[in-house]
Protein backbone atom coordinates (compact mmCIF):
# COMPACT_ATOMS: atom_id res chain seq x y z
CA UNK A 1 -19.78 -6.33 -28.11
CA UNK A 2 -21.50 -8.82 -26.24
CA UNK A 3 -19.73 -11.87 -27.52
CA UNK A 4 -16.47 -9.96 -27.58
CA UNK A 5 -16.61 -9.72 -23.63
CA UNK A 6 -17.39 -13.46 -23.92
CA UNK A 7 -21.11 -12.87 -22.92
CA UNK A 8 -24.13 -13.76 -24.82
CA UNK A 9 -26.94 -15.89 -25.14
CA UNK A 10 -24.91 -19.48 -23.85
CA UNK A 11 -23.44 -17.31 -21.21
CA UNK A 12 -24.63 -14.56 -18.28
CA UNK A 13 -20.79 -14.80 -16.63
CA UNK A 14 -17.15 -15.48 -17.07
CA UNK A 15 -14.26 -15.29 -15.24
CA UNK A 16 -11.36 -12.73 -15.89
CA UNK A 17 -8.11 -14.09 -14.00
CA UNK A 18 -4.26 -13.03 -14.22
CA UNK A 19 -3.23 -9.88 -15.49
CA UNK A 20 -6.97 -8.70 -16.17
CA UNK A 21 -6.73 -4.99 -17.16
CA UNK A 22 -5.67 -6.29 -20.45
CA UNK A 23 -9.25 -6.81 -21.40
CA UNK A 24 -10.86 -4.41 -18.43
CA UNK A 25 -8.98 -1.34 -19.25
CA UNK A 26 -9.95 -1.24 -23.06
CA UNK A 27 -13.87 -2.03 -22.26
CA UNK A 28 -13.33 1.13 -19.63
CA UNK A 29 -11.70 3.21 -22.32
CA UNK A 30 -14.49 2.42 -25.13
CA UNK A 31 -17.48 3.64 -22.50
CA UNK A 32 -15.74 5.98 -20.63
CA UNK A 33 -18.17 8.27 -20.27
CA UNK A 34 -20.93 5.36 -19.32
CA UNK A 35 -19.33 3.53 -15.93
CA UNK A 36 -20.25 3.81 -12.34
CA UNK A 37 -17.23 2.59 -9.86
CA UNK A 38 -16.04 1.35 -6.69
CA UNK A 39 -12.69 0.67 -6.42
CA UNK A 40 -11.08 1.10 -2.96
CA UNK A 41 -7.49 2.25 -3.50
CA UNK A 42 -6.50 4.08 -6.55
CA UNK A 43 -2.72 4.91 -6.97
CA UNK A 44 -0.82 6.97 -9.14
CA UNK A 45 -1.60 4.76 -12.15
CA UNK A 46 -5.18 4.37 -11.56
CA UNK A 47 -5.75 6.49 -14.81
CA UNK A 48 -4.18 3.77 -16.67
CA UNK A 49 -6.08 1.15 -15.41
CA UNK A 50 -9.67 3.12 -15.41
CA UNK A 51 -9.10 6.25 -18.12
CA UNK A 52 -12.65 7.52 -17.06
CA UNK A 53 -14.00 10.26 -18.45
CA UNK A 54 -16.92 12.96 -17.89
CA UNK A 55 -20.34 11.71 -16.86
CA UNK A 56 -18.62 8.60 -15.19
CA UNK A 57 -18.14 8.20 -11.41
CA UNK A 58 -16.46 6.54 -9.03
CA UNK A 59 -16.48 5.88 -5.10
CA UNK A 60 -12.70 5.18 -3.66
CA UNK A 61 -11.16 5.34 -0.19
CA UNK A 62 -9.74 9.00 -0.17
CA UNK A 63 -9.62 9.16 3.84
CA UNK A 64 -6.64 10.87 5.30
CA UNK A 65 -5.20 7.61 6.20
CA UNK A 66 -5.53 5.87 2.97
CA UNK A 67 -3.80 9.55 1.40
CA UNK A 68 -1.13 9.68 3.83
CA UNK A 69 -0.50 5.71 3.72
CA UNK A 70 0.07 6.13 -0.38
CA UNK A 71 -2.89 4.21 -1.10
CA UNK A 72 -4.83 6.47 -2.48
CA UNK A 73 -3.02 8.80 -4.74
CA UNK A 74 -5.31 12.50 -4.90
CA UNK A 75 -3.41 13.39 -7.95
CA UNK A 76 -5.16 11.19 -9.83
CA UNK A 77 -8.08 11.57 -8.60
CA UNK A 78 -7.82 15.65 -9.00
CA UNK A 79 -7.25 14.41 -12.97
CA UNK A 80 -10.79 12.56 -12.89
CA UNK A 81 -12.35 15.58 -11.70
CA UNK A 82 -11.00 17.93 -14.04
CA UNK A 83 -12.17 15.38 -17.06
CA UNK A 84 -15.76 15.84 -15.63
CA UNK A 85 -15.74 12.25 -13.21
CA UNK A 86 -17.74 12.57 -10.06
CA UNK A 87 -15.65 11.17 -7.62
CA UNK A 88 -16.51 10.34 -3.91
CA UNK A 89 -14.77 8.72 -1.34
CA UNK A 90 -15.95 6.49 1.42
CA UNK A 91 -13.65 5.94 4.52
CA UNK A 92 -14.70 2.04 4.81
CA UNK A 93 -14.77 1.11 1.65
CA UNK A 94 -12.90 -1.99 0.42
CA UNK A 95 -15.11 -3.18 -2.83
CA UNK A 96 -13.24 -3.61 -6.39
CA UNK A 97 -16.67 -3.21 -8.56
CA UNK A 98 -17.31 -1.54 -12.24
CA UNK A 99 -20.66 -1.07 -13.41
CA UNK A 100 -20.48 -0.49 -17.23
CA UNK A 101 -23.67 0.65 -19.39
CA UNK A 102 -22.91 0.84 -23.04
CA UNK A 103 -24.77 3.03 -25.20
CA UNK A 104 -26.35 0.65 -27.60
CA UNK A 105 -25.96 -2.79 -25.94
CA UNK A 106 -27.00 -4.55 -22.06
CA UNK A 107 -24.76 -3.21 -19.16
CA UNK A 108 -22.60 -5.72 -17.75
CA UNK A 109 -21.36 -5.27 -13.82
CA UNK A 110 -17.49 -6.70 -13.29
CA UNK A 111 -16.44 -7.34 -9.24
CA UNK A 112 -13.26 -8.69 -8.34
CA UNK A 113 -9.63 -8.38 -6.40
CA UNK A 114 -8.00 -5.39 -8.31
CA UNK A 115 -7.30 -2.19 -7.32
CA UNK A 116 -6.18 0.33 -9.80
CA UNK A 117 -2.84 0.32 -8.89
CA UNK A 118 0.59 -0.05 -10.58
CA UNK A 119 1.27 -3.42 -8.76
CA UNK A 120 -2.32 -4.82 -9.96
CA UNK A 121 -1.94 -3.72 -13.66
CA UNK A 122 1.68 -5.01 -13.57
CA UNK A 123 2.57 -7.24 -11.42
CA UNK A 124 -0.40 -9.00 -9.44
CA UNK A 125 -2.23 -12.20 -10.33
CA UNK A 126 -5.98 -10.61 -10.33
CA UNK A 127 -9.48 -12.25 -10.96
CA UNK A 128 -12.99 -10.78 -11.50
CA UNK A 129 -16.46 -11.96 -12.56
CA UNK A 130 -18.28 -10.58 -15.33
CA UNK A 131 -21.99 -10.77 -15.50
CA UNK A 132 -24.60 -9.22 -17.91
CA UNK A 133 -27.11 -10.91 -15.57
CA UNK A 134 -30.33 -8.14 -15.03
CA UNK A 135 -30.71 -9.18 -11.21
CA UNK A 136 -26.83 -8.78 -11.00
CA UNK A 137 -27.30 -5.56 -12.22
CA UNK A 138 -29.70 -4.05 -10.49
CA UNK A 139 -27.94 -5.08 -7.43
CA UNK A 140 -25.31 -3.60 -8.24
CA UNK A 141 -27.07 -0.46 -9.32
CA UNK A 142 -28.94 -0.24 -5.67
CA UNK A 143 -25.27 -1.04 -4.36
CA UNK A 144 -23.62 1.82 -5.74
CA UNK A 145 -26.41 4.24 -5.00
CA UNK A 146 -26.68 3.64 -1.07
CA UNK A 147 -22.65 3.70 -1.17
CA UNK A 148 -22.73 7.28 -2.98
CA UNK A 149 -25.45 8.34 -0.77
CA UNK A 150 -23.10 7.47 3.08
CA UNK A 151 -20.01 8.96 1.02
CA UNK A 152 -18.26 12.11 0.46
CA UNK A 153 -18.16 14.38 -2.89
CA UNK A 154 -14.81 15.28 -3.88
CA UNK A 155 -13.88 18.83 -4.63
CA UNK A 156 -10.79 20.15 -6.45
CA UNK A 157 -10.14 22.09 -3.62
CA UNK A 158 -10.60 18.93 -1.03
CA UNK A 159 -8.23 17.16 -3.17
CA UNK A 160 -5.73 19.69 -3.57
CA UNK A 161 -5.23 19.85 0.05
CA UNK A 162 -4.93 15.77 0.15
CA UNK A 163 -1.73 15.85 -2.06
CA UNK A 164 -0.30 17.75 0.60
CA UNK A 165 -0.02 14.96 2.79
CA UNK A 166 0.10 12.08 -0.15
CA UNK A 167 2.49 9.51 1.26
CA UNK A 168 3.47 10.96 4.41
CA UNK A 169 2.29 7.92 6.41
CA UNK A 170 0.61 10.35 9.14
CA UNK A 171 -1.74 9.30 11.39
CA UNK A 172 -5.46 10.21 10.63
CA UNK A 173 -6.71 12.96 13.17
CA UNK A 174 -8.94 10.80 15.47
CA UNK A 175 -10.78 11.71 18.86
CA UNK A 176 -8.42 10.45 21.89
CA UNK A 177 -9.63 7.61 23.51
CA UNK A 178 -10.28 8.70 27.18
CA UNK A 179 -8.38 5.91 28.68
CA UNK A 180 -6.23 4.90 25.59
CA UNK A 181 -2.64 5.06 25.73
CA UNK A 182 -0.58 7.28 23.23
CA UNK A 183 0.97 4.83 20.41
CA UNK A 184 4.38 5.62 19.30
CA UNK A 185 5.53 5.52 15.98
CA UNK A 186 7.21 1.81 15.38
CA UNK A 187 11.12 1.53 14.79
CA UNK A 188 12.01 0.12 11.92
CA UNK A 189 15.45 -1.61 12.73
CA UNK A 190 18.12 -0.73 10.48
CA UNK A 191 19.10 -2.63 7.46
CA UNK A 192 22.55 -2.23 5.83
CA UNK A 193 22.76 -2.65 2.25
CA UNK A 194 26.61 -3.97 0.96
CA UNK A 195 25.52 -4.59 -2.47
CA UNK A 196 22.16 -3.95 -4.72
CA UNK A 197 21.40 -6.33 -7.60
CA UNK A 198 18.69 -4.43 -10.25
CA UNK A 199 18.01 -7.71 -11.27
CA UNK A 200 15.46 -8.67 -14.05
CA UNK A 201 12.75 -11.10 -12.77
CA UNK A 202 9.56 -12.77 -14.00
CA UNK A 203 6.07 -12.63 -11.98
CA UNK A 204 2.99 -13.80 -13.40
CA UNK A 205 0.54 -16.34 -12.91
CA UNK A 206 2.23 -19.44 -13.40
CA UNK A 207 4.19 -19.32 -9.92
CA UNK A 208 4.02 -23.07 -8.65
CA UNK A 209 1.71 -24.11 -5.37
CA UNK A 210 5.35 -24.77 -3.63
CA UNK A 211 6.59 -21.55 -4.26
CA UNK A 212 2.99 -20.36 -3.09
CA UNK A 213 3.45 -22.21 -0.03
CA UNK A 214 6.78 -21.39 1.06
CA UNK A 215 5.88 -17.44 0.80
CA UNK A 216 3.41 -18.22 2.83
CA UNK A 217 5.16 -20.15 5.41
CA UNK A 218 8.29 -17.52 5.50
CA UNK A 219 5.06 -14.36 5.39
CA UNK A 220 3.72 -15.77 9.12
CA UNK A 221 7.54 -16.23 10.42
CA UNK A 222 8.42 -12.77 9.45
CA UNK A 223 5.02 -11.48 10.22
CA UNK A 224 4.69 -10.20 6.89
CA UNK A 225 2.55 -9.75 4.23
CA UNK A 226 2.10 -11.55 0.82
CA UNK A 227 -1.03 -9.62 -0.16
CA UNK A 228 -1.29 -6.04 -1.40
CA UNK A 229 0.23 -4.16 1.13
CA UNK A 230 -1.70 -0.95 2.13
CA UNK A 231 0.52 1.29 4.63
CA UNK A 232 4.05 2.02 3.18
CA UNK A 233 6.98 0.85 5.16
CA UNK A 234 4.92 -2.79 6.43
CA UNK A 235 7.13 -5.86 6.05
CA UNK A 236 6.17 -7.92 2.50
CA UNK A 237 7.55 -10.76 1.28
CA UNK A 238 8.06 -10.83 -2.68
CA UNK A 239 7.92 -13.94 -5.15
CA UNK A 240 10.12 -13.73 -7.90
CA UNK A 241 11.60 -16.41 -10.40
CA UNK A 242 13.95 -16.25 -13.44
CA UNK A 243 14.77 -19.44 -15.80
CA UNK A 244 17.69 -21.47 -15.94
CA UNK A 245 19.82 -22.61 -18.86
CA UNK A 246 21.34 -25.75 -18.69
CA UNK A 247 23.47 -26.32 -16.19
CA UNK A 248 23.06 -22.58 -15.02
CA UNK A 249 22.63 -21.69 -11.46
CA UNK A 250 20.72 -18.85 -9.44
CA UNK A 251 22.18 -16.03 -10.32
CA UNK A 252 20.99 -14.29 -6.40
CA UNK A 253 22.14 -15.94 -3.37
CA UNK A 254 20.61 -15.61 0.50
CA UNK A 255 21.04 -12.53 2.13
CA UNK A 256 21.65 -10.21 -1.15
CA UNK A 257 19.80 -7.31 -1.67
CA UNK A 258 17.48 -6.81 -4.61
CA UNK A 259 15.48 -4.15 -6.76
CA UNK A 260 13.60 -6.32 -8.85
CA UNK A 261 13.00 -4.78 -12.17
CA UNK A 262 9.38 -6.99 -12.88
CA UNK A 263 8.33 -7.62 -16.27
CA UNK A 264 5.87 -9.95 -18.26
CA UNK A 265 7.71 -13.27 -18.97
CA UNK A 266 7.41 -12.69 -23.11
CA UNK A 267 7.58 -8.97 -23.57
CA UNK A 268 11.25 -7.45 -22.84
CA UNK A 269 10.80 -4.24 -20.31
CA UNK A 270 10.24 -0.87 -21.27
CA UNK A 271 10.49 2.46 -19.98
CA UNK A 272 7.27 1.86 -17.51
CA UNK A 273 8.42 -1.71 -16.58
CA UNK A 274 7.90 -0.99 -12.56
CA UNK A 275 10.92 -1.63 -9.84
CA UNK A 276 10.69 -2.89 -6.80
CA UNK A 277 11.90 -1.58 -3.17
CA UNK A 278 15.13 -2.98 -2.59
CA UNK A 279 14.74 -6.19 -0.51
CA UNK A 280 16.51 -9.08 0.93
CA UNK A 281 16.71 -12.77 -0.61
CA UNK A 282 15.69 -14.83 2.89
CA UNK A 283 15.09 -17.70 0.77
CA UNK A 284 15.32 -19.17 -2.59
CA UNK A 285 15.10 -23.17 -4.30
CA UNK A 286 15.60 -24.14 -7.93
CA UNK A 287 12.23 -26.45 -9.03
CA UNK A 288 13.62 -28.69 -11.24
CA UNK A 289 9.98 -30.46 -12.84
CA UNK A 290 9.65 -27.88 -14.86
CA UNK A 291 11.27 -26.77 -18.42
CA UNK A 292 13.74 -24.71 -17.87
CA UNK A 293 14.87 -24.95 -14.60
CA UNK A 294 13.13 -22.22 -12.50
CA UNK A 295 14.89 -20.07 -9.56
CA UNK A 296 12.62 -18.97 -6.87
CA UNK A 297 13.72 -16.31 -4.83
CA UNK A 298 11.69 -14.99 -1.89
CA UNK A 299 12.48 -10.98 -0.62
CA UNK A 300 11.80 -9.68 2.26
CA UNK A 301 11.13 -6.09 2.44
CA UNK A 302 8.84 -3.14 3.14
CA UNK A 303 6.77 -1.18 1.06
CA UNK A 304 7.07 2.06 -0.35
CA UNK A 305 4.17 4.63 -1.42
CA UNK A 306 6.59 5.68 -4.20
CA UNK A 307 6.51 3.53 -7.88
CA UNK A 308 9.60 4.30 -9.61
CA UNK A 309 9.81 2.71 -13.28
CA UNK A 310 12.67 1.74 -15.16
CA UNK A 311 12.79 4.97 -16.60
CA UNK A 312 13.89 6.38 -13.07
CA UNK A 313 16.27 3.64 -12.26
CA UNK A 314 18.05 4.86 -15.34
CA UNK A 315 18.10 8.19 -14.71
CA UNK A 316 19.29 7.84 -11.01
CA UNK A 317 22.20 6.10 -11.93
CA UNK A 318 23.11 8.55 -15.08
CA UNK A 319 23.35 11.21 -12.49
CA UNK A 320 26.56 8.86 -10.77
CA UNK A 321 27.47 8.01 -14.25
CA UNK A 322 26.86 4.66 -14.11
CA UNK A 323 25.54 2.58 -17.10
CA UNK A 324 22.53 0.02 -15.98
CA UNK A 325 23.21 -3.62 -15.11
CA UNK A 326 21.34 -6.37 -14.75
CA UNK A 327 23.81 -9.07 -14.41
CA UNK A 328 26.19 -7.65 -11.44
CA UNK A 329 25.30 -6.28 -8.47
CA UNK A 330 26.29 -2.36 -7.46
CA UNK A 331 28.68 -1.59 -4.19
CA UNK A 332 30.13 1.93 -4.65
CA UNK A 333 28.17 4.34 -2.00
CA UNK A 334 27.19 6.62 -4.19
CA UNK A 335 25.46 4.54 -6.73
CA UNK A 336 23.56 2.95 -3.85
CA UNK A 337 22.54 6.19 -2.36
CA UNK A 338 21.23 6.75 -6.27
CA UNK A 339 19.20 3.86 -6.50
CA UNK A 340 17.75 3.74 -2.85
CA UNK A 341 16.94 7.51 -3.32
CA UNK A 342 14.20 6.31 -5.15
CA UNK A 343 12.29 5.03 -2.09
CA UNK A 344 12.73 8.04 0.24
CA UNK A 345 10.42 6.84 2.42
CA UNK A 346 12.18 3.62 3.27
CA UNK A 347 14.70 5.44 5.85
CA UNK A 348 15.74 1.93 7.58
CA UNK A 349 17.77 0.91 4.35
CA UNK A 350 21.24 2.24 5.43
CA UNK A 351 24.31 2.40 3.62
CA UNK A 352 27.87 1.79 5.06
């Protein structure tokens, strides 16, 4: 097992980068029963990424504001515990770190930028180190034990009362400042959406530096974010790209709106291929060094605690009759009310 991890005797670490649950989540699944976690935010396909089982445990942020703010998702969590997973939670925490012991060969530790969320497995260029290195280890080991000891156990019963409030973006109870001044909930200014495109788009790790750049150049004008977003309804600006034919030309112009339906550049989508928020193109430039032709588009939009698949996309619009499409953007009402109902949490998307 050792050399299939790429670890042996040349070898104490290696690097796992891009979509990196394709070799983490089948390690997990082999020693389910044999892994010590902490992962900060854990959404709703967290048992995808990490399908623990009894005798495992893991430390996550399960505070009320993670819950509320959709980063945390109790319902999987409450699935952990009924397997047998000891699962705490830990108000600061903000680690990504597995600790894996197999039964009959060294324990290796893996830290890195993933979450086990539906974005990271899908959509998010990850990395992580892997180590089999005994110091690394046992630092990890004394790690995980002083986090478990300054954390909380999770019940059923806790849990059950944290899907209550799962993605309701309330504030966590706090004691009042004696001099602070009550915040107000921020308005969101009101968007209008004309037309929605539920366009097919690639994502991966092969997104040029310029593209890079520009996001970040258009995240600090629009005070937005271009990392993992944590609260729902926080201004994020998406990178997408499709490929040009010859003589073809971006099929999305400024100023449309877009559900981006993401999927892997060689595999066609499938029922779980996740879809976006809707969002606006602010930007978009056709790099022309490369083979095909690629179309950058950059979105603008805000981010939602729900995950709707392609599966749901299709089903919203079979309920208005409508037959999906890729190509042409939709402008009848009720077809837009279908497809935004998706995100019900994103109440500033009007329709007129």
């Amino acid at each position: 097992m050792i050399d299939r991890i790429g670890l042996g005797s040349d070898r104490t670490s290696r690097l796992l980068s891009g979509s990196i649950w394709n070799e983490l989540t089948p390690l997990v699944a082999e020693h389910k029963h044999r892994v010590s976690a902490a992962v900060a935010y854990v959404g709703s396909n967290g048992d995808k990424a990490l399908p623990l089982g009894g005798g495992s445990s893991i430390v996550v942020n399960a505070s009320t504001k993670a819950v509320s703010a959709g980063s945390t998702d109790p319902t999987t969590l409450l699935t952990w515990v009924k397997r047998g997973v000891t699962v705490y939670s830990q108000s600061k925490l903000h680690a990504k770190l597995l600790l894996i012991n197999p039964e009959k060969h060294n324990p290796f530790v893996v830290v890195g930028s993933g979450n086990a969320s539906g974005a990271s497995i899908d959509a998010w260029s990850e990395a992580a180190l892997m180590t089999d290195s005994s110091e690394s280890i046992q630092e990890a080991q004394d790690y995980l034990v002083g986090l478990k000891s300054n954390a909380m156990k999770m019940t059923s019963a806790i849990l059950e009362e944290l899907v209550e409030i799962y993605g309701s973006n309330r504030s966590p109870e706090a004691e009042p400042s004696k001099t602070a001044t009550p915040s107000r909930p921020e308005t969101i200014p009101k968007e209008t959406v004309y037309q929605l495109f539920a366009s097919l788009m690639f994502q991966d790790d092969s997104i040029s530096a310029k593209a890079e750049h520009t996001a970040a150049i258009l995240a600090a004008e629009h005070s937005a974010s271009i990392d993992e977003v944590v609260a729902p309804r926080e201004k994020f600006i998406y990178i997408f790209y499709d490929e040009l034919l010859d003589g073809e030309s971006p099929s999305l112009s400024e100023g449309q709106h877009v559900a981006a339906v993401l999927h892997a550049k060689n595999k066609r989508p499938t029922a779980t291929t996740p879809v976006y928020p809707p969002a606006r193109v602010i930007h978009r430039f056709v790099d022309d060094k490369v083979r095909p032709h690629r179309a950058y588009y950059f979105l603008l939009g805000r981010n939602s605690s729900h995950e709707p698949v392609l599966k749901d996309l299709r089903e919203a619009l079979d309920t208005v009759k409508v037959k999906l499409d890729h190509q042409n953007g939709y402008a009848r009402k009720n077809v837009l009310s279908a497809i935004i109902g998706l995100w019900p949490d994103l109440t500033h998307l009007q329709i007129k």
